[in-house]
N, C-alpha and C. Protein backbone atom coordinates (compact mmCIF):
# COMPACT_ATOMS: atom_id res chain seq x y z
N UNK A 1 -195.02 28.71 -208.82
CA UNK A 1 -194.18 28.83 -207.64
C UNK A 1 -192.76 28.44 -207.97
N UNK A 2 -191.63 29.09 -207.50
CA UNK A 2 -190.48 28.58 -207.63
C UNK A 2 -190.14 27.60 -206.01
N UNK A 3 -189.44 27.04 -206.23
CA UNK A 3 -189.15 26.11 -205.01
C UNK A 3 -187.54 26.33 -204.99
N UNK A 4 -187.16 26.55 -204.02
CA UNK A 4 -186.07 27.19 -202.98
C UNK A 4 -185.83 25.65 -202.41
N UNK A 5 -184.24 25.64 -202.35
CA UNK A 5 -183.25 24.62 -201.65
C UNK A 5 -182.73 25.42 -200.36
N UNK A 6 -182.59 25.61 -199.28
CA UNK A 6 -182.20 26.08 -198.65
C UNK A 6 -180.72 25.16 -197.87
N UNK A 7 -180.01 25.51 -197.69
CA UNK A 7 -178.71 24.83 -197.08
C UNK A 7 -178.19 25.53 -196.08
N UNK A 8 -177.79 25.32 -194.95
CA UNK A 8 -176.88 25.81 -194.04
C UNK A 8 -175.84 24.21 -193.46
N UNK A 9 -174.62 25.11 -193.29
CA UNK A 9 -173.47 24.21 -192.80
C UNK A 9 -173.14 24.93 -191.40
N UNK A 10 -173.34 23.98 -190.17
CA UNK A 10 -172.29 24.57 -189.03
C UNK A 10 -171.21 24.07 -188.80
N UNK A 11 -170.22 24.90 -188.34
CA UNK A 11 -168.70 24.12 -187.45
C UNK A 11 -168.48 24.67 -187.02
N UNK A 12 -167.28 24.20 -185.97
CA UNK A 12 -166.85 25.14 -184.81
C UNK A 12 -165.79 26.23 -185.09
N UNK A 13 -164.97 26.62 -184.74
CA UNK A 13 -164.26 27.92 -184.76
C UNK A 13 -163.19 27.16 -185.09
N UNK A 14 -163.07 26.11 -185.78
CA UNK A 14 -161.96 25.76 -186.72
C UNK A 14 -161.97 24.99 -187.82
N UNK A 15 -163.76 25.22 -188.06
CA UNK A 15 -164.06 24.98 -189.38
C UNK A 15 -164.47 23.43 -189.36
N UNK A 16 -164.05 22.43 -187.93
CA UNK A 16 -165.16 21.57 -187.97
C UNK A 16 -166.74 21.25 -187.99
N UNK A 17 -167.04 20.22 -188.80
CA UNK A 17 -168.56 20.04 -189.24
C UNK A 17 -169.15 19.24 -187.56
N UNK A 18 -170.01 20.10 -187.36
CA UNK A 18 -171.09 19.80 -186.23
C UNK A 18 -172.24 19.34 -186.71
N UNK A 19 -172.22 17.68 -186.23
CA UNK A 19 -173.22 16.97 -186.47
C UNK A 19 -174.31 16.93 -185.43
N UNK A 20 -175.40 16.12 -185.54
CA UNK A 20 -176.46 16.25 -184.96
C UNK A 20 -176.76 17.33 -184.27
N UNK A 21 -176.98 18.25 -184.35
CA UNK A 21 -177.26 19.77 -184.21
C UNK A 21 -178.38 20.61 -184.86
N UNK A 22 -179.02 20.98 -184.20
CA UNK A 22 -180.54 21.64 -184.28
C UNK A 22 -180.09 23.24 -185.15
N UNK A 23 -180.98 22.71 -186.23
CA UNK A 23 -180.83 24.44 -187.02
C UNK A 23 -182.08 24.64 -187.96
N UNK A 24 -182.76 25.63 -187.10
CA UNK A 24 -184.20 26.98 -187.04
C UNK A 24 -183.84 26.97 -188.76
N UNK A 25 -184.80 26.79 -189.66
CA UNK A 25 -184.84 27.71 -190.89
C UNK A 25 -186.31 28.68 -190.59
N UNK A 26 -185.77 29.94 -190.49
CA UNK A 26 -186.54 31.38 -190.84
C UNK A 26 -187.58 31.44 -192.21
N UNK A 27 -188.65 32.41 -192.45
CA UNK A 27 -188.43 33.18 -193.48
C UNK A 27 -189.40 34.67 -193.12
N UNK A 28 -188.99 35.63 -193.72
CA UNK A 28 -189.95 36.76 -193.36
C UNK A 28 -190.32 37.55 -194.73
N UNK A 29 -190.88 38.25 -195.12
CA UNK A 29 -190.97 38.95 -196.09
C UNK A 29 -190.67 40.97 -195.88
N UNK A 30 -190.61 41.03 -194.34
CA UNK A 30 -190.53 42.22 -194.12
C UNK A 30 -189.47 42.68 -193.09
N UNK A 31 -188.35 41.38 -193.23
CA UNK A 31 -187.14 41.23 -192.52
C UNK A 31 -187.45 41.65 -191.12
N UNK A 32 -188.36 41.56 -190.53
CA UNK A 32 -188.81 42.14 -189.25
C UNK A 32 -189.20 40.93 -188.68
N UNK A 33 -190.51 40.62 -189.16
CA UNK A 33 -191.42 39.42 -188.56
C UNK A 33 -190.84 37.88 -189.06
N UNK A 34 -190.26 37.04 -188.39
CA UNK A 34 -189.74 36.11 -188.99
C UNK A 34 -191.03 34.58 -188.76
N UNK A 35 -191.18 33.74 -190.16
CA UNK A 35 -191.93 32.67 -189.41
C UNK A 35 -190.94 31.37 -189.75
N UNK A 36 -190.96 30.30 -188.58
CA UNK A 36 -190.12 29.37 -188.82
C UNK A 36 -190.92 28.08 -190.22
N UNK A 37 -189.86 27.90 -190.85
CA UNK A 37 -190.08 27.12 -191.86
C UNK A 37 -190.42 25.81 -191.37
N UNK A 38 -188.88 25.26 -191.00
CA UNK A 38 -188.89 23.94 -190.26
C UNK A 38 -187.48 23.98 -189.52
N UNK A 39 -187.64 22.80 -188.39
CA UNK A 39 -186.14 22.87 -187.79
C UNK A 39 -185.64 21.44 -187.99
N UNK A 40 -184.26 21.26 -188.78
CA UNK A 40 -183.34 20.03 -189.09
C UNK A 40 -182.35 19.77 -188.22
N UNK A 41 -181.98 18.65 -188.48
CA UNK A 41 -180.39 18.26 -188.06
C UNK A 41 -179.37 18.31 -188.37
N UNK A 42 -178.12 18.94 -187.98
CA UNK A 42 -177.13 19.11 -189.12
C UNK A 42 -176.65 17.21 -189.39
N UNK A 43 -176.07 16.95 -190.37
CA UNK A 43 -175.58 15.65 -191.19
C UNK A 43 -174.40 15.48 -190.54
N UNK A 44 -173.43 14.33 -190.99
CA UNK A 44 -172.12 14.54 -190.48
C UNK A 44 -171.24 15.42 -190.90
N UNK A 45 -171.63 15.96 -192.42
CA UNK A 45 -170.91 16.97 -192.83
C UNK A 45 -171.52 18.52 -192.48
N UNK A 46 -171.88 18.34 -190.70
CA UNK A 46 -172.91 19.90 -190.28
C UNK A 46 -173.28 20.57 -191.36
N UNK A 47 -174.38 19.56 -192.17
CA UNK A 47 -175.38 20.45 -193.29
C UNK A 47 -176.91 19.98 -192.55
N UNK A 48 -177.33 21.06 -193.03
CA UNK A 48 -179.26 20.93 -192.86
C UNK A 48 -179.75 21.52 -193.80
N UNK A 49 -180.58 20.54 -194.47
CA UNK A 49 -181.65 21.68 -195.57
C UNK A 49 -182.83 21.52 -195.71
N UNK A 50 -183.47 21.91 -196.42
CA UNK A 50 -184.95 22.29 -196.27
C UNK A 50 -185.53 22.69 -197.81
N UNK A 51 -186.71 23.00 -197.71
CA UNK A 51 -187.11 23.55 -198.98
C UNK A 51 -188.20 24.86 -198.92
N UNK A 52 -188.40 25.49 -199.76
CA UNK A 52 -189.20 26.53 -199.44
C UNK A 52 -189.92 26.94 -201.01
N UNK A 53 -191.09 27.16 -201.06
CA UNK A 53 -191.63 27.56 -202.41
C UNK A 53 -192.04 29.00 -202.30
N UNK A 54 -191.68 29.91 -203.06
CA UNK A 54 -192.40 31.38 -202.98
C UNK A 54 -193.17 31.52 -204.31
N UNK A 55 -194.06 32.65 -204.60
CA UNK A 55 -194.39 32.98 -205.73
C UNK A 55 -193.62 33.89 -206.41
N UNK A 56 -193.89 35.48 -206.29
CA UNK A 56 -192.75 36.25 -206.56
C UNK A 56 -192.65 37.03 -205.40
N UNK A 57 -191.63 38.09 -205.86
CA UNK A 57 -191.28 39.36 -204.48
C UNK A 57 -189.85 38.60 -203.94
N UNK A 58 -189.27 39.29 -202.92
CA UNK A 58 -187.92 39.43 -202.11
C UNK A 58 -188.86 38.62 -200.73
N UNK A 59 -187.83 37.52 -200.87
CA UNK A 59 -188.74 36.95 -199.36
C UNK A 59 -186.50 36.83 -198.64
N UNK A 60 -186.97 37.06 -197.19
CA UNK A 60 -185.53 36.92 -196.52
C UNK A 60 -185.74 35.66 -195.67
N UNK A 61 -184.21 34.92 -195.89
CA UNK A 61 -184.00 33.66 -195.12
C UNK A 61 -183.17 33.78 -193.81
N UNK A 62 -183.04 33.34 -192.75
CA UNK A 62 -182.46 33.29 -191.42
C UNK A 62 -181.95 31.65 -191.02
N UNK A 63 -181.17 31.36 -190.91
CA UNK A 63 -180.66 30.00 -190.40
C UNK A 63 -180.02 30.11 -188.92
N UNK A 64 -180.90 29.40 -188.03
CA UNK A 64 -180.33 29.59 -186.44
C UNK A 64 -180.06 28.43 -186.27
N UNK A 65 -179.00 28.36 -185.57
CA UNK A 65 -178.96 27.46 -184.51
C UNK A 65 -178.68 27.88 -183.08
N UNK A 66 -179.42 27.17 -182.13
CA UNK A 66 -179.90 28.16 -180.97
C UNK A 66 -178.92 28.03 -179.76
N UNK A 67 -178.15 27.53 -180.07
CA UNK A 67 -176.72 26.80 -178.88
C UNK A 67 -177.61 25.71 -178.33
N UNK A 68 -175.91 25.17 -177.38
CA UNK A 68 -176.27 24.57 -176.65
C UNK A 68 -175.12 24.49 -175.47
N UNK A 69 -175.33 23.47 -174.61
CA UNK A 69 -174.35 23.00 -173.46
C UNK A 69 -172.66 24.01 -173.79
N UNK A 70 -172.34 23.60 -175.27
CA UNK A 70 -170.78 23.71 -175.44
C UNK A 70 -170.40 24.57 -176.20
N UNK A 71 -171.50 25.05 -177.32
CA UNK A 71 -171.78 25.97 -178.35
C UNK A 71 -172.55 27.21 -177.82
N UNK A 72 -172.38 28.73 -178.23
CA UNK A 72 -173.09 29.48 -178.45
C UNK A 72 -173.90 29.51 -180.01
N UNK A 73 -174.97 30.46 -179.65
CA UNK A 73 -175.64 30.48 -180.89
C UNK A 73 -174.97 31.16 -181.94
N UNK A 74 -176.03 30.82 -183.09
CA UNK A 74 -175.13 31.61 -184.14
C UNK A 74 -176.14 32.08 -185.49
N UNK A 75 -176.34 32.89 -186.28
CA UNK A 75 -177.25 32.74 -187.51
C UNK A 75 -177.07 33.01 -188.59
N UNK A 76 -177.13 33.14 -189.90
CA UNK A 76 -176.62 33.40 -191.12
C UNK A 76 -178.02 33.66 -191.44
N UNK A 77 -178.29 35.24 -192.21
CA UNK A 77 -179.13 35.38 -193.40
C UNK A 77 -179.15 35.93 -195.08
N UNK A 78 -179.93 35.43 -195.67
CA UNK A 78 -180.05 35.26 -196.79
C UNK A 78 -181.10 35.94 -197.84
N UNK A 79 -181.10 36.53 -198.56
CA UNK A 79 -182.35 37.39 -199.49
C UNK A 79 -182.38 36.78 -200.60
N UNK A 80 -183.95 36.08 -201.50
CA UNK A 80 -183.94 35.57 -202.33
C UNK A 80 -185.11 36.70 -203.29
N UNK A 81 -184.80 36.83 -204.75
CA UNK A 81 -186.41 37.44 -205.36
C UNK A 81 -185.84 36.84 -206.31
N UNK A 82 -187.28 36.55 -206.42
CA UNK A 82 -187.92 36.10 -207.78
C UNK A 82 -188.95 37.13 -208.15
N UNK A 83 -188.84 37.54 -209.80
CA UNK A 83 -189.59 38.74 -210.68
C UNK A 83 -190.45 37.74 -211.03
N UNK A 84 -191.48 38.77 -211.46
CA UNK A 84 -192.46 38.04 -211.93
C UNK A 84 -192.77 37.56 -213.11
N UNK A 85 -191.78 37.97 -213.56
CA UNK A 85 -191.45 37.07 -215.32
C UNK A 85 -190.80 35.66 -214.63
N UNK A 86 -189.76 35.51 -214.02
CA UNK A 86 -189.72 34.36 -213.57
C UNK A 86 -190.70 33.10 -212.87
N UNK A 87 -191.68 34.32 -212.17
CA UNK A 87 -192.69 33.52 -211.72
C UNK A 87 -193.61 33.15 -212.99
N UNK A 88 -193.91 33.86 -213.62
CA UNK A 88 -194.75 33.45 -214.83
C UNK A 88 -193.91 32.44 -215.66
N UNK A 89 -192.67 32.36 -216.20
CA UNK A 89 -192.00 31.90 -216.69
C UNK A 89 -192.05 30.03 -215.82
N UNK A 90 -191.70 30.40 -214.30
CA UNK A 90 -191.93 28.02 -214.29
C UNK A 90 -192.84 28.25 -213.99
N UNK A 91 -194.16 28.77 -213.82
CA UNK A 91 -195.79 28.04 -214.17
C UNK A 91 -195.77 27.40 -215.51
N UNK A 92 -195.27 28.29 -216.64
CA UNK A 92 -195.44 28.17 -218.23
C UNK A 92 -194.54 26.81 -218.20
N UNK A 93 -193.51 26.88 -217.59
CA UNK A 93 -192.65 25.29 -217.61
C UNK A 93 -193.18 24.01 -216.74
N UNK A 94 -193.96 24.42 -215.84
CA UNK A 94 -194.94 23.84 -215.19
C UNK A 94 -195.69 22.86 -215.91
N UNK A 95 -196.22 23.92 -217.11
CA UNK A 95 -197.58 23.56 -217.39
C UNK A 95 -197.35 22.94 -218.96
N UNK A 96 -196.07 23.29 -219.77
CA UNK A 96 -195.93 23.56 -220.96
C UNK A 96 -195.69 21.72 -221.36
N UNK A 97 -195.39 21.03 -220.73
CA UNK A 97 -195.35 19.95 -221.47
C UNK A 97 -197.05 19.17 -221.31
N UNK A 98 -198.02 19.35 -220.26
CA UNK A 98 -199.11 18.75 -220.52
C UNK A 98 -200.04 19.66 -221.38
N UNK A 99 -199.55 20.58 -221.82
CA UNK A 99 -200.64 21.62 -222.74
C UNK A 99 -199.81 20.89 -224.44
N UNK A 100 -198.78 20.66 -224.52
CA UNK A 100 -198.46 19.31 -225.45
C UNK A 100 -198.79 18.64 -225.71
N UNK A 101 -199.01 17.83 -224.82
CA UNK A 101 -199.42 16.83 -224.53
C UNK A 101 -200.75 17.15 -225.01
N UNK A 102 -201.79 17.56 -224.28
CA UNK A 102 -203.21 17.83 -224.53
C UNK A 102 -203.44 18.25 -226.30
N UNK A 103 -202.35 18.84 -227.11
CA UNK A 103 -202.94 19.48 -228.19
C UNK A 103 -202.13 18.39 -229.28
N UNK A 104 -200.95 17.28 -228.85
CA UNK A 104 -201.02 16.48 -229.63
C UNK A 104 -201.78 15.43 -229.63
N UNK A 105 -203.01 15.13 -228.34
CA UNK A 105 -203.43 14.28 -228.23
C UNK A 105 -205.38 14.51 -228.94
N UNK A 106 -205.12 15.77 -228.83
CA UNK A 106 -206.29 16.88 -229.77
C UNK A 106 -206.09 16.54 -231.22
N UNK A 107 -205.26 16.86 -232.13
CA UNK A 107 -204.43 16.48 -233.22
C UNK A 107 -204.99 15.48 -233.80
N UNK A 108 -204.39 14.02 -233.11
CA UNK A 108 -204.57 12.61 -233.39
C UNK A 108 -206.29 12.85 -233.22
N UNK A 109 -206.98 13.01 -232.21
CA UNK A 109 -208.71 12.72 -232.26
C UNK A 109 -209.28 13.28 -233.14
N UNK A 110 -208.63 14.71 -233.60
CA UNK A 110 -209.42 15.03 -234.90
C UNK A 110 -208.99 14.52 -236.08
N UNK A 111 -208.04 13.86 -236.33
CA UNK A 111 -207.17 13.00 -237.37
C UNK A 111 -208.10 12.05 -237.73
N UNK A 112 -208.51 10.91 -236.44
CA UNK A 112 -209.01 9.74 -236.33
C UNK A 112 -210.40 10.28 -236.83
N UNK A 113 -211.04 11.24 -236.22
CA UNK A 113 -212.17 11.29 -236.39
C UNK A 113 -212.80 11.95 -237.81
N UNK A 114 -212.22 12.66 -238.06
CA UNK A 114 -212.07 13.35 -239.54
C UNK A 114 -211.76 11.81 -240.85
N UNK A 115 -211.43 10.80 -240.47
CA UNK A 115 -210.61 9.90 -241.14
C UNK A 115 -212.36 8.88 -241.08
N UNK A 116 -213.47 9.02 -240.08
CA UNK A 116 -214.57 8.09 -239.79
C UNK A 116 -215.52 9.08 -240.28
N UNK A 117 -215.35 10.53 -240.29
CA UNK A 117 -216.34 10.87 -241.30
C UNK A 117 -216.20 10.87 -242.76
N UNK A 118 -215.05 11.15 -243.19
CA UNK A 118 -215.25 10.81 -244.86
C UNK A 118 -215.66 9.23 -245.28
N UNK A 119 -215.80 8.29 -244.45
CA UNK A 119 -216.16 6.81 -245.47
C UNK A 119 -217.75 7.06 -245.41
């Protein structure tokens, strides 16, 4: 799986950061059907983020925030793919230091043990 940072920043119409503020992270795969990830708070610097893991394929991101009292709404979206050499590629980085691990620790037991059958 690759794992996705997701970030959105809001401000107002002069580029101030809107804090404590509710913002929807999306995702859909068929830019049609959207399912919500999770919903954050923007920071003082109006950031919210999140995380998201896909396998491979084009998955699409949506960032809402839904208004309120003083604000209208607003949304920004986003298209991420990952190929499947990439996906194969961090499993293999995933996995590649305990398969090391496992065959230097293979190594040494047949070392040791090879070393208790010749006496």
């Amino acid at each position: 799986m690759v794992r996705l940072k997701l970030t959105a920043k809001l401000t107002d119409a002069e580029g101030n950061p809107l804090a404590g503020k509710p913002i929807e992270f999306y995702k859909s795969y068929d830019k049609v059907t959207y399912t919500l990830i999770e919903t954050k708070t923007t920071n003082t610097e109006g950031i919210a983020e999140t995380t998201d893991e896909i396998m491979f394929g084009t998955v699409h991101y949506k960032a809402r925030f839904p208004g309120d009292e003083t604000y209208e709404s607003s949304e920004a979206e986003a298209s991420y793919t990952v190929s499947v050499e990439a996906f194969f590629m961090s499993i293999l980085n995933m996995f590649l230091p305990w398969l090391l691990l496992f065959l230097i620790l293979a190594t040494l037991l047949r070392a040791v043990t090879g070393k208790r059958e010749r006496r």
